[in-house]
PDB file of N, CA and C in Angstrom:
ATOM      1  N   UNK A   1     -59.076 120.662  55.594  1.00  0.00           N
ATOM      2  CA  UNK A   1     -58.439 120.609  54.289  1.00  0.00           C
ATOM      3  C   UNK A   1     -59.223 119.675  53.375  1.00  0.00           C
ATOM      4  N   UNK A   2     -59.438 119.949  52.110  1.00  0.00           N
ATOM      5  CA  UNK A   2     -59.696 119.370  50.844  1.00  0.00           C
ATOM      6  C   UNK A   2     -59.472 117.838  51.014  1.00  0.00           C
ATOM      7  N   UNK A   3     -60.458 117.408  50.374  1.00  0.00           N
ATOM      8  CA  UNK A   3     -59.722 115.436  50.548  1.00  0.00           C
ATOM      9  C   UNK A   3     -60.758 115.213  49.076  1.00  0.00           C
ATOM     10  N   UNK A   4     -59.924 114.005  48.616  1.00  0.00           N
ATOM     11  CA  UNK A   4     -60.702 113.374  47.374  1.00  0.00           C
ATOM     12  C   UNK A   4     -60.500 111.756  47.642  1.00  0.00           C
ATOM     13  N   UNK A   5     -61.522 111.255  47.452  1.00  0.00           N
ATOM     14  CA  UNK A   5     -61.490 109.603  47.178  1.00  0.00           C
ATOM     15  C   UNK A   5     -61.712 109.346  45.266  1.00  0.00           C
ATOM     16  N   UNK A   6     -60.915 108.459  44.846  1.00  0.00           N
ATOM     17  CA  UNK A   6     -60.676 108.266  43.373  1.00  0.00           C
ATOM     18  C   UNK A   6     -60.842 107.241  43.174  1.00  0.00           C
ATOM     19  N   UNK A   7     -61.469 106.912  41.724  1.00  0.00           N
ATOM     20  CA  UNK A   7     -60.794 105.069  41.278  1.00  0.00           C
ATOM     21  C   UNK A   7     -60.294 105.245  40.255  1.00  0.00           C
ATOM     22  N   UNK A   8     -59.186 104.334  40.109  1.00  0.00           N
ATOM     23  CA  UNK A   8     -58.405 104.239  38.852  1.00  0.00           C
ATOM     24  C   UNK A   8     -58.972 102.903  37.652  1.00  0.00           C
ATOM     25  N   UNK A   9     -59.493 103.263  36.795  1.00  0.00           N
ATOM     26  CA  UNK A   9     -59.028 101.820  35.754  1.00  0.00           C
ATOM     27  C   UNK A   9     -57.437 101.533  35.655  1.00  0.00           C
ATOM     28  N   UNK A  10     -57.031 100.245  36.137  1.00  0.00           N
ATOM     29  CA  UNK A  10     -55.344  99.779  35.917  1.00  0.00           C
ATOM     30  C   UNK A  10     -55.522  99.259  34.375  1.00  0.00           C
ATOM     31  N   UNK A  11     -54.289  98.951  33.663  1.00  0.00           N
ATOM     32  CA  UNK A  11     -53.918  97.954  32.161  1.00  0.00           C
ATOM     33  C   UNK A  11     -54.761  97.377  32.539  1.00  0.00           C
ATOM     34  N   UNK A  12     -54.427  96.604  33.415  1.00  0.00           N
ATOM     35  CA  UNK A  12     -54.855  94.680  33.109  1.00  0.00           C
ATOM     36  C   UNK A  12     -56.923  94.651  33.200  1.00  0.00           C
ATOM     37  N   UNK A  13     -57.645  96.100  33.819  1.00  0.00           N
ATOM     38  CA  UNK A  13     -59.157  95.961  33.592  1.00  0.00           C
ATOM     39  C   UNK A  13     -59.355  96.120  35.215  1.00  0.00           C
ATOM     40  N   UNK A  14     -58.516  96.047  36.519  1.00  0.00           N
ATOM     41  CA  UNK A  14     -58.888  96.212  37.704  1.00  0.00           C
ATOM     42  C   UNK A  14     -58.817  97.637  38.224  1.00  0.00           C
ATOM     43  N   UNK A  15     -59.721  97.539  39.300  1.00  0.00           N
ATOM     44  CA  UNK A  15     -59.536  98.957  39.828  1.00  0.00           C
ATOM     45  C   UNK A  15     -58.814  99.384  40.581  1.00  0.00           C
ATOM     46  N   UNK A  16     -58.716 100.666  41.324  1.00  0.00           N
ATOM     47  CA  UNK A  16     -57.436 101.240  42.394  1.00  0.00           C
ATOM     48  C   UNK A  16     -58.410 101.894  42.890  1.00  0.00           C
ATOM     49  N   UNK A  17     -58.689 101.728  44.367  1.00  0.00           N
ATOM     50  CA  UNK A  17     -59.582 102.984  44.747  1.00  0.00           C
ATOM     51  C   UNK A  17     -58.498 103.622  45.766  1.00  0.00           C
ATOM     52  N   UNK A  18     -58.837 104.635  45.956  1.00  0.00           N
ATOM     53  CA  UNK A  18     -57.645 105.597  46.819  1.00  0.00           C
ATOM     54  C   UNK A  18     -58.524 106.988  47.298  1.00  0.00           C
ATOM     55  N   UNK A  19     -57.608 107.533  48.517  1.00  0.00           N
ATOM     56  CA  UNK A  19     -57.563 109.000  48.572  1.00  0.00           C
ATOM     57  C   UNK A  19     -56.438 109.711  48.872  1.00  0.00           C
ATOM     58  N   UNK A  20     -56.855 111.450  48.844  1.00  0.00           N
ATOM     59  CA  UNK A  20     -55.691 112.031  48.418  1.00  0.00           C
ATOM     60  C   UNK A  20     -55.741 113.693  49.291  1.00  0.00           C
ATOM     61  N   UNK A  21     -55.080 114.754  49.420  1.00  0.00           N
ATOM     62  CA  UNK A  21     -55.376 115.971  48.905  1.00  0.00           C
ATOM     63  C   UNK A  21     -55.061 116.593  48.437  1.00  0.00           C
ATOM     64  N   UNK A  22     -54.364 115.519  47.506  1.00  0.00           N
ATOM     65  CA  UNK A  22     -54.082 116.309  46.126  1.00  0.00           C
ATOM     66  C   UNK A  22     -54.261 115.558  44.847  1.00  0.00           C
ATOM     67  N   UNK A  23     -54.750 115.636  44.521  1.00  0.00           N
ATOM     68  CA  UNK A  23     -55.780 114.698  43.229  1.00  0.00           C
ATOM     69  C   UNK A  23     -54.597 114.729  42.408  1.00  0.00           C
ATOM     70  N   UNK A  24     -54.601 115.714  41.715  1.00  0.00           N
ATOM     71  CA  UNK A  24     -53.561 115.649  40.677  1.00  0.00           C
ATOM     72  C   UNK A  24     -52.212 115.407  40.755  1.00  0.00           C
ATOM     73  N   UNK A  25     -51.415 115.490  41.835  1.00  0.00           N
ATOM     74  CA  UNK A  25     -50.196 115.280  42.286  1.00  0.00           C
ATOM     75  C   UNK A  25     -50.043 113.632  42.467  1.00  0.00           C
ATOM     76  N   UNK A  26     -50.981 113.294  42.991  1.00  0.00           N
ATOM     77  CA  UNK A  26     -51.172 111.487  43.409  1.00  0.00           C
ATOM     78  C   UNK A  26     -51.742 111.104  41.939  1.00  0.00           C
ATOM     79  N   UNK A  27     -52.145 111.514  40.844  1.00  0.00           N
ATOM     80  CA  UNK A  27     -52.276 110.693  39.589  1.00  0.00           C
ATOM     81  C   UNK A  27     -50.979 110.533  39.224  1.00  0.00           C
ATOM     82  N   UNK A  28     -50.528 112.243  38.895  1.00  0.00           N
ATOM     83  CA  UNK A  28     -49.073 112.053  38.485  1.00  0.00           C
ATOM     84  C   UNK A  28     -48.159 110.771  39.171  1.00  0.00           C
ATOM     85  N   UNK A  29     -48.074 110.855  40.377  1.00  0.00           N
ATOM     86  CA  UNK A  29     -47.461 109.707  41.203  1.00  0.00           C
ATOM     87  C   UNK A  29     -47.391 108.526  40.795  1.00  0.00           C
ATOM     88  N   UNK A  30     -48.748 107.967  40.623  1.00  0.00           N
ATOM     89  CA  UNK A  30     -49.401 106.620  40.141  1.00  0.00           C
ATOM     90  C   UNK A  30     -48.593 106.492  38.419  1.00  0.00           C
ATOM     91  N   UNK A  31     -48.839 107.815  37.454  1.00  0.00           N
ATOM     92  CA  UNK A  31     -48.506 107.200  36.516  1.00  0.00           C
ATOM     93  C   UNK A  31     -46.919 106.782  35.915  1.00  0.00           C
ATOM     94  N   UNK A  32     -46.473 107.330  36.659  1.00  0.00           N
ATOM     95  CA  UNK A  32     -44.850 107.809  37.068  1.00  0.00           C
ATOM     96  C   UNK A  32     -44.224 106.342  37.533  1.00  0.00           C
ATOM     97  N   UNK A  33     -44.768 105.890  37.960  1.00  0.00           N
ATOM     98  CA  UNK A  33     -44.806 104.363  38.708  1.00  0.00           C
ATOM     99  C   UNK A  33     -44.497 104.319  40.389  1.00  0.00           C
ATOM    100  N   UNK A  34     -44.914 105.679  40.884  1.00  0.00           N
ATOM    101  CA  UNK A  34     -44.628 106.108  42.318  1.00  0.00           C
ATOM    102  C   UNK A  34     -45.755 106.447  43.095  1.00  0.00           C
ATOM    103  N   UNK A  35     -46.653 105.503  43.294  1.00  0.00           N
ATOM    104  CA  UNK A  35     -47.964 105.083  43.113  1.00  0.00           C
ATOM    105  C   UNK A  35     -47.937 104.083  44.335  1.00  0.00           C
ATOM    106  N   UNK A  36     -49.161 103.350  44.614  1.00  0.00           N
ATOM    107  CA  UNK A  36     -49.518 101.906  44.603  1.00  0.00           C
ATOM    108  C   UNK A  36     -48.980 101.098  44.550  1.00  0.00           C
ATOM    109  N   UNK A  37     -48.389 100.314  45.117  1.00  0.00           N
ATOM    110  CA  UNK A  37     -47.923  98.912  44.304  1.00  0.00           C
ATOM    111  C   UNK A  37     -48.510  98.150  43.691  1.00  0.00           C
ATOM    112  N   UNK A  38     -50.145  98.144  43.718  1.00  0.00           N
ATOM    113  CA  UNK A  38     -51.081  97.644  42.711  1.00  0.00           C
ATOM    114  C   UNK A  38     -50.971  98.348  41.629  1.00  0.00           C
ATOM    115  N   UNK A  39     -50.548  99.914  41.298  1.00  0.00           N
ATOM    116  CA  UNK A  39     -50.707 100.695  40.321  1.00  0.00           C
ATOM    117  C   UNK A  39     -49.557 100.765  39.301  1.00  0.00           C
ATOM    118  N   UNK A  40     -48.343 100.442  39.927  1.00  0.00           N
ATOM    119  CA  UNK A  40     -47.355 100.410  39.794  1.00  0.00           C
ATOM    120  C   UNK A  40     -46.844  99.121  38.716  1.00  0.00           C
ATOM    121  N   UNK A  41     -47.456  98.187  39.044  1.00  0.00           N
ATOM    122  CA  UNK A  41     -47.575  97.068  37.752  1.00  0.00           C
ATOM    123  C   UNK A  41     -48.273  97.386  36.528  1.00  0.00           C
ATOM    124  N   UNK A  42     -49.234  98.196  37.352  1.00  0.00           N
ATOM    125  CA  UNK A  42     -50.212  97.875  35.840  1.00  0.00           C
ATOM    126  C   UNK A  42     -50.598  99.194  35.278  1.00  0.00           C
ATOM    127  N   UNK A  43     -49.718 100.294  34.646  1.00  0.00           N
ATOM    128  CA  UNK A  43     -49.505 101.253  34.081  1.00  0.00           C
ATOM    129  C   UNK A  43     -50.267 101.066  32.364  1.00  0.00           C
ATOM    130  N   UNK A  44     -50.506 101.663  31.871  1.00  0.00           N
ATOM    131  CA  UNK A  44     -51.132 102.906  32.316  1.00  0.00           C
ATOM    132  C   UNK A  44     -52.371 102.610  33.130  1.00  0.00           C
ATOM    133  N   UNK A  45     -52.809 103.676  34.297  1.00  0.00           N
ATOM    134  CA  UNK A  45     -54.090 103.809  34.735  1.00  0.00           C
ATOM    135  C   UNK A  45     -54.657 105.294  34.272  1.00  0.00           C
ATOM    136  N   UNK A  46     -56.291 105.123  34.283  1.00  0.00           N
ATOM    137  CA  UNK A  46     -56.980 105.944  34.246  1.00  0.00           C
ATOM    138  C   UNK A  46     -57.769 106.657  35.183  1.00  0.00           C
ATOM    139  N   UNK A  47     -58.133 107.903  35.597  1.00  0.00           N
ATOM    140  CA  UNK A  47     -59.287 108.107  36.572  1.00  0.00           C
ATOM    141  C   UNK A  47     -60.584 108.023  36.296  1.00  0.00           C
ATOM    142  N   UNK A  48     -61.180 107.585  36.586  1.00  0.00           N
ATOM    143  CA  UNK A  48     -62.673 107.449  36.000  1.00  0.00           C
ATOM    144  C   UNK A  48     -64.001 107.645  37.053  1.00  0.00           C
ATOM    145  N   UNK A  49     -63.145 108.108  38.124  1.00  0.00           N
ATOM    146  CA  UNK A  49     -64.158 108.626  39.195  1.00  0.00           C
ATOM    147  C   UNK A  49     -63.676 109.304  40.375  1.00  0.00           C
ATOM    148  N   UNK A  50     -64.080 110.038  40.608  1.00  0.00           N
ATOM    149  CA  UNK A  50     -63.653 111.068  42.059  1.00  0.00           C
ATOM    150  C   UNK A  50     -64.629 111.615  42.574  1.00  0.00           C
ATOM    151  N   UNK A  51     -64.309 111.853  43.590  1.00  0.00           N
ATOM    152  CA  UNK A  51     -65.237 112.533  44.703  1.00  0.00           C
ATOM    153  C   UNK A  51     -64.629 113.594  45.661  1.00  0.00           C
ATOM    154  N   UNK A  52     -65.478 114.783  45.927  1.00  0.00           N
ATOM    155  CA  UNK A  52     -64.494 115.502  46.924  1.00  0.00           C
ATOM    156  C   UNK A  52     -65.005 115.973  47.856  1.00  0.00           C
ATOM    157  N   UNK A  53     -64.649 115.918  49.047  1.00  0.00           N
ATOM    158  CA  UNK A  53     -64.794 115.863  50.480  1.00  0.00           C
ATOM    159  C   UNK A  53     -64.595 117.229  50.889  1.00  0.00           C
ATOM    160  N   UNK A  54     -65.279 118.061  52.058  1.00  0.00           N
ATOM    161  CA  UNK A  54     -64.344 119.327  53.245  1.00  0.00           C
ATOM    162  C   UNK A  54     -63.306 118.884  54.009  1.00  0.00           C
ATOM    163  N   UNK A  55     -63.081 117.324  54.211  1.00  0.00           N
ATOM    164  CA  UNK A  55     -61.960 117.132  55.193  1.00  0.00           C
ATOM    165  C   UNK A  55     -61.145 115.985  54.642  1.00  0.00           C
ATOM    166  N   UNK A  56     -60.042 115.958  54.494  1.00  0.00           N
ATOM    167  CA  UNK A  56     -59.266 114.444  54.222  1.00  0.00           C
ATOM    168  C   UNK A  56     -59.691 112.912  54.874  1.00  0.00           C
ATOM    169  N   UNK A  57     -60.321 113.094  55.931  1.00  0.00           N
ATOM    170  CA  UNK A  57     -60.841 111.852  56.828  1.00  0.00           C
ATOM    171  C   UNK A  57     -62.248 111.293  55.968  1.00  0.00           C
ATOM    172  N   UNK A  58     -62.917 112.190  55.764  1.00  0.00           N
ATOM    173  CA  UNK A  58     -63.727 111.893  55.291  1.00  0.00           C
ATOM    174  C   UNK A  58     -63.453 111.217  53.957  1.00  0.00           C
ATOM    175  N   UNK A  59     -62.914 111.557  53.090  1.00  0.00           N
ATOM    176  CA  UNK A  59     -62.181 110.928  51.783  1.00  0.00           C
ATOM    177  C   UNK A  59     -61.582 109.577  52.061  1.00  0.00           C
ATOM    178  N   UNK A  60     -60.937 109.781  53.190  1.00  0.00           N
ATOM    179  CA  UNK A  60     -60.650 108.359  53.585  1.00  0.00           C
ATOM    180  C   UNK A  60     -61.236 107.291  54.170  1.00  0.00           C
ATOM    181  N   UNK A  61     -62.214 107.447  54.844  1.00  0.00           N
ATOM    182  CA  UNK A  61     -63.519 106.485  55.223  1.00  0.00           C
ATOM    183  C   UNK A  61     -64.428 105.720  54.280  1.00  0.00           C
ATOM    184  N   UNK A  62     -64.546 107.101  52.941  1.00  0.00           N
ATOM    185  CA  UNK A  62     -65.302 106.728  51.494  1.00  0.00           C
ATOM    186  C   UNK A  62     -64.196 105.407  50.866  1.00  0.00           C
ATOM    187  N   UNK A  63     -63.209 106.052  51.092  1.00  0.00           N
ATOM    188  CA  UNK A  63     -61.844 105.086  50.502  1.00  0.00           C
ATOM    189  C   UNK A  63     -62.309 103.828  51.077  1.00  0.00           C
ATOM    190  N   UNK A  64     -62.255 103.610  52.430  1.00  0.00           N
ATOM    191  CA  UNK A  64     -62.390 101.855  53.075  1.00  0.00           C
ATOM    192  C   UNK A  64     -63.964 101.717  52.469  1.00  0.00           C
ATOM    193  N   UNK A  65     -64.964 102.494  52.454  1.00  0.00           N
ATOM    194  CA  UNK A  65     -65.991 101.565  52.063  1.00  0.00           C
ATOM    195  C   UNK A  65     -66.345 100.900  51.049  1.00  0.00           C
ATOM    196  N   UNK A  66     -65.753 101.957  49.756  1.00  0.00           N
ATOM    197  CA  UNK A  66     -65.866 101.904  48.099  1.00  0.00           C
ATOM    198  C   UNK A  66     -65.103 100.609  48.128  1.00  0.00           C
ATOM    199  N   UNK A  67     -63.551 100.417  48.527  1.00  0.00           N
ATOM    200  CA  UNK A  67     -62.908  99.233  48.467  1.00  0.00           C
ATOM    201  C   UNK A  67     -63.339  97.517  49.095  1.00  0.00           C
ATOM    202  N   UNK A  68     -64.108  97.499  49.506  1.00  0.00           N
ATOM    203  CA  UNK A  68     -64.842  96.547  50.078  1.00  0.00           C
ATOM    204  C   UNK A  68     -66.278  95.941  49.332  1.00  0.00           C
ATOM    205  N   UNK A  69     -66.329  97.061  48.662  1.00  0.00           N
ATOM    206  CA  UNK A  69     -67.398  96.758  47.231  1.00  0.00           C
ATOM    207  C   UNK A  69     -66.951  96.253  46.139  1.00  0.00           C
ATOM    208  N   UNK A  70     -67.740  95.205  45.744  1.00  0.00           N
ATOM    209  CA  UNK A  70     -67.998  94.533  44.431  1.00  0.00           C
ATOM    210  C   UNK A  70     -67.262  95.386  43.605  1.00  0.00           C
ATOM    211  N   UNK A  71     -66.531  94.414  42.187  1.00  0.00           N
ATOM    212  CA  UNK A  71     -66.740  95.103  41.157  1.00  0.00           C
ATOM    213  C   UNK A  71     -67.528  95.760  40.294  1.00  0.00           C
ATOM    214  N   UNK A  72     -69.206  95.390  40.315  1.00  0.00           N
ATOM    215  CA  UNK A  72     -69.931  95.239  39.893  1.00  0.00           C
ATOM    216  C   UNK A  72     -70.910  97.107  40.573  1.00  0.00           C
ATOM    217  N   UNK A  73     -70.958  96.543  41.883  1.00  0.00           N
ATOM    218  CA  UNK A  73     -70.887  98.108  42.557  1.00  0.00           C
ATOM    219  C   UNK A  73     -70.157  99.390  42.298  1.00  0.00           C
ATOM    220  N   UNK A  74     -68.898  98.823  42.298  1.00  0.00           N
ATOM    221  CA  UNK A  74     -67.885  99.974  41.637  1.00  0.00           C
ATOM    222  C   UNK A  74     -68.423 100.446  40.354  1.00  0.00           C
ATOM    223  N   UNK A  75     -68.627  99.965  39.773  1.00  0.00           N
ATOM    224  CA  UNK A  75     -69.061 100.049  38.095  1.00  0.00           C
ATOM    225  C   UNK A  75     -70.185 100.927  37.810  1.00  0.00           C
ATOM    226  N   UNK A  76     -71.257 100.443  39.020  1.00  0.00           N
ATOM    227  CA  UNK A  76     -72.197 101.353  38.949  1.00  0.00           C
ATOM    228  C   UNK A  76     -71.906 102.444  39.348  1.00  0.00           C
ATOM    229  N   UNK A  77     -71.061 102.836  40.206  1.00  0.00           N
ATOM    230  CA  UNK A  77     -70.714 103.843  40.981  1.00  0.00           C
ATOM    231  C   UNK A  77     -70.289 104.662  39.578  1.00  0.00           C
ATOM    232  N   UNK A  78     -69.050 104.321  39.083  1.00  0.00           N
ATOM    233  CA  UNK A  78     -68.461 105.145  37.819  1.00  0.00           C
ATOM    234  C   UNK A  78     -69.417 105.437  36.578  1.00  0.00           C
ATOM    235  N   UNK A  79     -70.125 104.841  37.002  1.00  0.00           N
ATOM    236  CA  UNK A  79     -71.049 104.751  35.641  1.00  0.00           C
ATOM    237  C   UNK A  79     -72.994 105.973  35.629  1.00  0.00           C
ATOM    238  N   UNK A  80     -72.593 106.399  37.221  1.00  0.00           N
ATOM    239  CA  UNK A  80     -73.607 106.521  37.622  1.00  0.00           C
ATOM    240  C   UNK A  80     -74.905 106.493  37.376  1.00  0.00           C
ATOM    241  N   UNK A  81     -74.896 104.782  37.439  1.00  0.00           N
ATOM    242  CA  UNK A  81     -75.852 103.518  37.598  1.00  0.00           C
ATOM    243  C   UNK A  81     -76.923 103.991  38.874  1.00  0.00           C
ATOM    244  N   UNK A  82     -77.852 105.012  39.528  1.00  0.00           N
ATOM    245  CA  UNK A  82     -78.144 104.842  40.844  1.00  0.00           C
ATOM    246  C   UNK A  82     -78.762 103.936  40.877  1.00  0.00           C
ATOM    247  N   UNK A  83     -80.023 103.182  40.000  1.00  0.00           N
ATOM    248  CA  UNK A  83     -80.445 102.358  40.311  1.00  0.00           C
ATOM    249  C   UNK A  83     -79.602 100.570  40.867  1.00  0.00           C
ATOM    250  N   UNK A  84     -79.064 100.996  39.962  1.00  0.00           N
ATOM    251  CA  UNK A  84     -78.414  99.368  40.196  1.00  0.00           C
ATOM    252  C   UNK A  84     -77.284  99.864  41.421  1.00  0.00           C
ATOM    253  N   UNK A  85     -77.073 100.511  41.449  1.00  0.00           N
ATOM    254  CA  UNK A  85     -76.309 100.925  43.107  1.00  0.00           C
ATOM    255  C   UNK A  85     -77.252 100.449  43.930  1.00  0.00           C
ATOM    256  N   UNK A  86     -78.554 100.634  44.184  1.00  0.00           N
ATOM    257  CA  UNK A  86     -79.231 100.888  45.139  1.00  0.00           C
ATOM    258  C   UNK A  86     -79.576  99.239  45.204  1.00  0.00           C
ATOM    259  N   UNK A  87     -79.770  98.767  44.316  1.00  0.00           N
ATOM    260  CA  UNK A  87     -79.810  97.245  43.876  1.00  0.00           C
ATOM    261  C   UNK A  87     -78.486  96.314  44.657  1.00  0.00           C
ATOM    262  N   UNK A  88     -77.749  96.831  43.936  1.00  0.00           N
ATOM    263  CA  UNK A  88     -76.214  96.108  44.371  1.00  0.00           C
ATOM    264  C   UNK A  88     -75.796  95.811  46.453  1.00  0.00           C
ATOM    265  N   UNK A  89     -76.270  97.049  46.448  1.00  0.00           N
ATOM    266  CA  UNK A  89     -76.365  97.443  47.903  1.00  0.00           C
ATOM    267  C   UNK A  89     -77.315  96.412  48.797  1.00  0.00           C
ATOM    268  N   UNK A  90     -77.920  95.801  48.616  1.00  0.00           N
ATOM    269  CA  UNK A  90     -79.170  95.688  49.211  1.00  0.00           C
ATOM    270  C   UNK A  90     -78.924  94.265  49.369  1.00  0.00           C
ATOM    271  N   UNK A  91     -79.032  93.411  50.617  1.00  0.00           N
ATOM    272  CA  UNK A  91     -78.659  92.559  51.425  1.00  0.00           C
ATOM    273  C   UNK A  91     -79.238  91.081  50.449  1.00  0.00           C
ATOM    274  N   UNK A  92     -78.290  90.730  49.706  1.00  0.00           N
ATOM    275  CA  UNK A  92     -78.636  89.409  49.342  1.00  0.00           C
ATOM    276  C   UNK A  92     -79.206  87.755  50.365  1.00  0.00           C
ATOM    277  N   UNK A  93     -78.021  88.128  51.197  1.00  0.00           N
ATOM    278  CA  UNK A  93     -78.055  86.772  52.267  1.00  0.00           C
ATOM    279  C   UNK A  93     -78.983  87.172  52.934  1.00  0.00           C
ATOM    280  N   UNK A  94     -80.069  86.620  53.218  1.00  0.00           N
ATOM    281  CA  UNK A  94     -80.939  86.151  54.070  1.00  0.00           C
ATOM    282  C   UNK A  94     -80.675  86.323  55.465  1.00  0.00           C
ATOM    283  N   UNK A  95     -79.584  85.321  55.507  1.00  0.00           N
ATOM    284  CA  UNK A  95     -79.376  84.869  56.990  1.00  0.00           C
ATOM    285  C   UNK A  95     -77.863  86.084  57.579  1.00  0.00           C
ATOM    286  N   UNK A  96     -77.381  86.577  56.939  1.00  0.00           N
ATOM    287  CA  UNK A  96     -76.725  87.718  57.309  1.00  0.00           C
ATOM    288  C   UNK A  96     -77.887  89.044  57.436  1.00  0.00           C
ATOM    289  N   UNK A  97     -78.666  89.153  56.912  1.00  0.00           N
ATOM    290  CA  UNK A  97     -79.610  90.458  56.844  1.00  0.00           C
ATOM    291  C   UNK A  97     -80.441  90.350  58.147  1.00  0.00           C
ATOM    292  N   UNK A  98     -80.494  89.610  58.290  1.00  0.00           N
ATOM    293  CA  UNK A  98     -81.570  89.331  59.385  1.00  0.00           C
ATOM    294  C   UNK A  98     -80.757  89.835  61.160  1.00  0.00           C
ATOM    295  N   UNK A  99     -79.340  89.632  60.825  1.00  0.00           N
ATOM    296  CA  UNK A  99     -79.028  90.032  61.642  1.00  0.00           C
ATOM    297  C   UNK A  99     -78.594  91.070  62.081  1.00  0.00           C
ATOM    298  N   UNK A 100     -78.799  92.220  61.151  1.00  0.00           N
ATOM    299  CA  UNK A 100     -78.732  93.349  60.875  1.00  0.00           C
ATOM    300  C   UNK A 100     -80.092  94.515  60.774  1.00  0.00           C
ATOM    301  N   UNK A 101     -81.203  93.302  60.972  1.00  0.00           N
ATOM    302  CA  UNK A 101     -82.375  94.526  60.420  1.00  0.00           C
ATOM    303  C   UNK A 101     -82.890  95.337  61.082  1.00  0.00           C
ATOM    304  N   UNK A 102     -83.271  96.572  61.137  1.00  0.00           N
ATOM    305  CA  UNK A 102     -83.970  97.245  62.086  1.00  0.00           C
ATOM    306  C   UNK A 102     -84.792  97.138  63.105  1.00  0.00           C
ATOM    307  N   UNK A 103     -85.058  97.036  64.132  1.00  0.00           N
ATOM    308  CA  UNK A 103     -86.050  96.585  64.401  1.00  0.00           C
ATOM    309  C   UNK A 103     -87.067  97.336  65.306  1.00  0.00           C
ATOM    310  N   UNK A 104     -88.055  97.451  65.220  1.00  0.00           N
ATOM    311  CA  UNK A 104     -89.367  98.665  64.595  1.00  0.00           C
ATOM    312  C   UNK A 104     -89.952  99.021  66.602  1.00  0.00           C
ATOM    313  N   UNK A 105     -90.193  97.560  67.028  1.00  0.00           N
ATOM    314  CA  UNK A 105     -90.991  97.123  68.062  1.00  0.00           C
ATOM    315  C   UNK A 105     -90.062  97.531  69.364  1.00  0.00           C
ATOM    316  N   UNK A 106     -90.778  98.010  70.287  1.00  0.00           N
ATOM    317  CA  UNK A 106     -89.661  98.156  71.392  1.00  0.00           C
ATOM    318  C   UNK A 106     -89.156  97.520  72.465  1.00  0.00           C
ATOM    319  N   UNK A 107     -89.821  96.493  72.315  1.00  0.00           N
ATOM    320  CA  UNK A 107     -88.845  95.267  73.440  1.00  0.00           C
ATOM    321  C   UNK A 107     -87.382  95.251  72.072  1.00  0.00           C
ATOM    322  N   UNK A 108     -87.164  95.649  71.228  1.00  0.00           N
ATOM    323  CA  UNK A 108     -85.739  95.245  70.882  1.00  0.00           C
ATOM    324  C   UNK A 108     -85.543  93.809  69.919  1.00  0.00           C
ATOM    325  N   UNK A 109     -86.834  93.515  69.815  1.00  0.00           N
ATOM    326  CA  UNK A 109     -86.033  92.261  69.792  1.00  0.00           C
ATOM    327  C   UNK A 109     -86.069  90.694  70.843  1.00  0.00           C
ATOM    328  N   UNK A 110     -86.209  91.501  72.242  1.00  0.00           N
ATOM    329  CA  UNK A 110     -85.775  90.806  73.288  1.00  0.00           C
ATOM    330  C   UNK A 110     -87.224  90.308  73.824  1.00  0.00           C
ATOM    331  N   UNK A 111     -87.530  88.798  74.336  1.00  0.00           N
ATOM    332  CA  UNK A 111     -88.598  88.605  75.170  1.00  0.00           C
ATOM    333  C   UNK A 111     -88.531  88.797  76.373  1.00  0.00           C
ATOM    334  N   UNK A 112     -89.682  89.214  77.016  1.00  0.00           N
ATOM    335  CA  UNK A 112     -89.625  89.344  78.330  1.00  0.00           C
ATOM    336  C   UNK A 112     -89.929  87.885  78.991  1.00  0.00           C
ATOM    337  N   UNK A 113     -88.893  87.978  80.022  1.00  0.00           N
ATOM    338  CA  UNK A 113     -89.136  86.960  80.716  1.00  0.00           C
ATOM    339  C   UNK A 113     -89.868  86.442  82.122  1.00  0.00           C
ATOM    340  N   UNK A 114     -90.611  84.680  81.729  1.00  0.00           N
ATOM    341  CA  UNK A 114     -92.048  85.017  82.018  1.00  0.00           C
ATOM    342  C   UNK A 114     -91.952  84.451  83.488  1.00  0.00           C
TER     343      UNK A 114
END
């Protein structure tokens, strides 16, 4: 079945990211005040980005990742910014990246021991 991941602009300037499979039924919801409880305060919201999926799971996975992103990411996302997505994305910390990086050589990583 159909799945969509969305973001909302709320009143107050924050976002709502969500999914659905039914896009239009879950705006109505939201604007109705039968929504979010984030959405639900801050009426009116807008959609200003969607995406649509072959399966609902999938919509919902996009959902946890988009929400864990920056505002600033989001923005690019709606704005479709790719460059500065690709920017935004890209491992500031040093010392977190490092522990994450690929690594090319095939001991792993690991020394052999002598």
């Amino acid at each position: 079945m159909k799945g969509y991941t969305y973001i909302l602009l709320c009143s107050d300037g924050s976002y709502y990211t969500g999914s659905t499979k039914y896009l239009k039924r879950r705006l109505a919801q939201h604007q109705s005040g039968n929504g979010a409880k984030h959405t639900m305060k801050r009426l009116p919201v807008k959609l200003v980005y969607y995406e649509v999926y072959n399966r609902i799971d999938w919509a919902f996975y996009r959902e946890k990742q988009i929400q864990r992103w920056s505002r600033k990411k989001k923005e690019a996302l709606i704005n479709g910014w790719e460059e500065e997505l690709k920017r935004l994305a890209e491992c500031m910390n040093e010392s977190h990246c490092k522990n994450f990086k690929i690594r090319t050589d095939p001991s792993n990583g690991h020394e052999d021991s002598k």
